[in-house]
N, C-alpha and C. Protein backbone atom coordinates (compact mmCIF):
# COMPACT_ATOMS: atom_id res chain seq x y z
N UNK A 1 -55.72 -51.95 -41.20
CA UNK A 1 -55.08 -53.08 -41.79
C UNK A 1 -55.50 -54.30 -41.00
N UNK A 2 -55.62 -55.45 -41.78
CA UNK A 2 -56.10 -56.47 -40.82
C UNK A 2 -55.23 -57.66 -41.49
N UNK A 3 -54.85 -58.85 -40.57
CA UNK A 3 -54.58 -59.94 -41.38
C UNK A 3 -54.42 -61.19 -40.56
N UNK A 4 -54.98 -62.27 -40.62
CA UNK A 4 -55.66 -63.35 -40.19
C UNK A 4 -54.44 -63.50 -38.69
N UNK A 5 -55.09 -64.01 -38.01
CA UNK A 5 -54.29 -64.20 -36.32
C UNK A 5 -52.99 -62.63 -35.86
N UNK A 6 -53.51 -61.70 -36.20
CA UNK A 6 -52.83 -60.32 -36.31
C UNK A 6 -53.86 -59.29 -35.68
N UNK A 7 -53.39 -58.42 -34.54
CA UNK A 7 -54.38 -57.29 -34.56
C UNK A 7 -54.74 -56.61 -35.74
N UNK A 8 -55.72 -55.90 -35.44
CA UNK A 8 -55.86 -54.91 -36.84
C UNK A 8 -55.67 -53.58 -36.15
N UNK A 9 -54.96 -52.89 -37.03
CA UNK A 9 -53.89 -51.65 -36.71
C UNK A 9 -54.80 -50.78 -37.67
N UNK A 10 -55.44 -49.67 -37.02
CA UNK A 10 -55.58 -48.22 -37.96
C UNK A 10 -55.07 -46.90 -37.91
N UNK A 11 -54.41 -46.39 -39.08
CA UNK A 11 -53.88 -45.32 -38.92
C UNK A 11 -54.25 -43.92 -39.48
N UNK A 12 -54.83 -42.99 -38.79
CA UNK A 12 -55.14 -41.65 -39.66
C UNK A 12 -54.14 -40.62 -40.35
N UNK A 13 -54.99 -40.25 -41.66
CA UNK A 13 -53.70 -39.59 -42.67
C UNK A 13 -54.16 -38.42 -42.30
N UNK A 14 -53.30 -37.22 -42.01
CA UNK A 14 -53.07 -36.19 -42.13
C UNK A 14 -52.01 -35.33 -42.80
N UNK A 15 -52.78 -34.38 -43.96
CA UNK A 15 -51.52 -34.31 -44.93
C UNK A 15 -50.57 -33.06 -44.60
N UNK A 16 -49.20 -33.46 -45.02
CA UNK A 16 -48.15 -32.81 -44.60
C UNK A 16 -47.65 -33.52 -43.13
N UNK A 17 -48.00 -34.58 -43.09
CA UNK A 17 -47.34 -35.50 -41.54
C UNK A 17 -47.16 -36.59 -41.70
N UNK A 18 -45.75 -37.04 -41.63
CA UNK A 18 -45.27 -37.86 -41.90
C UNK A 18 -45.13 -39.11 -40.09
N UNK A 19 -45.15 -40.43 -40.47
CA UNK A 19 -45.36 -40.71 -39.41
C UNK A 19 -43.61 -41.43 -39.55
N UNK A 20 -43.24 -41.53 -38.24
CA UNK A 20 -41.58 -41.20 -37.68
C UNK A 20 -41.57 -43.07 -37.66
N UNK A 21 -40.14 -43.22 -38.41
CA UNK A 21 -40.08 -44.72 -38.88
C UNK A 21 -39.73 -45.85 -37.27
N UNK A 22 -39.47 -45.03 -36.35
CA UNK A 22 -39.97 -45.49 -34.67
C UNK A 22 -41.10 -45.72 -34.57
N UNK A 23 -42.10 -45.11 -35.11
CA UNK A 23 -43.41 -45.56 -35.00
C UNK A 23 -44.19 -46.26 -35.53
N UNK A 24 -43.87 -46.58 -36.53
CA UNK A 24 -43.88 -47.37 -37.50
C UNK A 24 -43.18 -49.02 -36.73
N UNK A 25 -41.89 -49.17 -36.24
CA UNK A 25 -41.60 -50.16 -35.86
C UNK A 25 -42.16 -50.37 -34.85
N UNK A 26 -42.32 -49.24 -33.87
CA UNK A 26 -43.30 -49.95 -32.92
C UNK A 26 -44.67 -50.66 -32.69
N UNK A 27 -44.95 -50.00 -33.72
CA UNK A 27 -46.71 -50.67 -34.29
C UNK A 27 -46.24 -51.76 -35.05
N UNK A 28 -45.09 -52.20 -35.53
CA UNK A 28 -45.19 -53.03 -36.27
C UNK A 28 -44.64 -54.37 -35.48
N UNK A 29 -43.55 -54.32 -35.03
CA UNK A 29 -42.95 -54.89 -34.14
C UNK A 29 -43.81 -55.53 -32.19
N UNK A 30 -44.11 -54.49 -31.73
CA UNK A 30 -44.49 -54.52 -30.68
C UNK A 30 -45.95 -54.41 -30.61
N UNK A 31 -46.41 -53.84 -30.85
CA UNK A 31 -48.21 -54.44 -31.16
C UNK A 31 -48.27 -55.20 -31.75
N UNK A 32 -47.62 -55.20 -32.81
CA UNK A 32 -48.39 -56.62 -33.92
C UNK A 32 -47.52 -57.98 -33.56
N UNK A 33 -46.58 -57.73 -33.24
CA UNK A 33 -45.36 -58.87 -32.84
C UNK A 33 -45.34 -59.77 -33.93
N UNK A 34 -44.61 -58.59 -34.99
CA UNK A 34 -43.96 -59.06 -36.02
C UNK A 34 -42.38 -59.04 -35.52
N UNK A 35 -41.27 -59.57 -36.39
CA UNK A 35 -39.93 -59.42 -35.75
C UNK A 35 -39.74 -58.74 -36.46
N UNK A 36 -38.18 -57.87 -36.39
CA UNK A 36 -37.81 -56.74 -37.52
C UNK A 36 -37.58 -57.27 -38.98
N UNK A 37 -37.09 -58.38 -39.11
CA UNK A 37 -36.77 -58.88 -40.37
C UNK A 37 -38.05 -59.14 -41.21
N UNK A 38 -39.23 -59.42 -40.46
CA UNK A 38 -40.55 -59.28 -41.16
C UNK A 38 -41.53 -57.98 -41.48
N UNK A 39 -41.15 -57.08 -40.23
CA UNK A 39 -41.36 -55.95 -40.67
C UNK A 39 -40.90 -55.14 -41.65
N UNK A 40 -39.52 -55.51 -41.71
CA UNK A 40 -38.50 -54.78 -42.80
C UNK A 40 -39.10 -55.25 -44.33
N UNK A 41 -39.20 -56.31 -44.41
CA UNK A 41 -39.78 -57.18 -45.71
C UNK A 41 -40.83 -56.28 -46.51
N UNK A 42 -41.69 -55.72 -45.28
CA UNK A 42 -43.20 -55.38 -45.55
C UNK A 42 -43.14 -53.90 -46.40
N UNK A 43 -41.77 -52.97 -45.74
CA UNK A 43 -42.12 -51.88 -46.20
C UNK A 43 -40.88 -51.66 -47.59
C-alpha cells in the first residue's frame, strides 16, 4: 500500500490466516502514524 507522505506498508496473504486486529492497529497507527480515529475510518 502506498500513499503520498506515508510509508508504504506490505502485507503477505496466506490463506486460512487471519491477521489479529492489534496488528493491524499497530501497522496502522504506529508505523504509519495514523491516529485511531483515522485508522478506524479506513477499515
Amino acid at each position: 500500500m502506498r500513499a503520498p507522505g506515508r510509508p508504504q506498508i506490505v502485507f503477505a496473504h496466506h490463506d486460512g490466516v487471519t491477521i489479529a486486529p492489534g496488528v493491524v492497529a499497530n501497522v496502522l497507527c504506529k508505523q504509519v502514524g495514523l491516529d485511531t480515529e483515522t485508522a478506524l475510518a479506513l477499515l
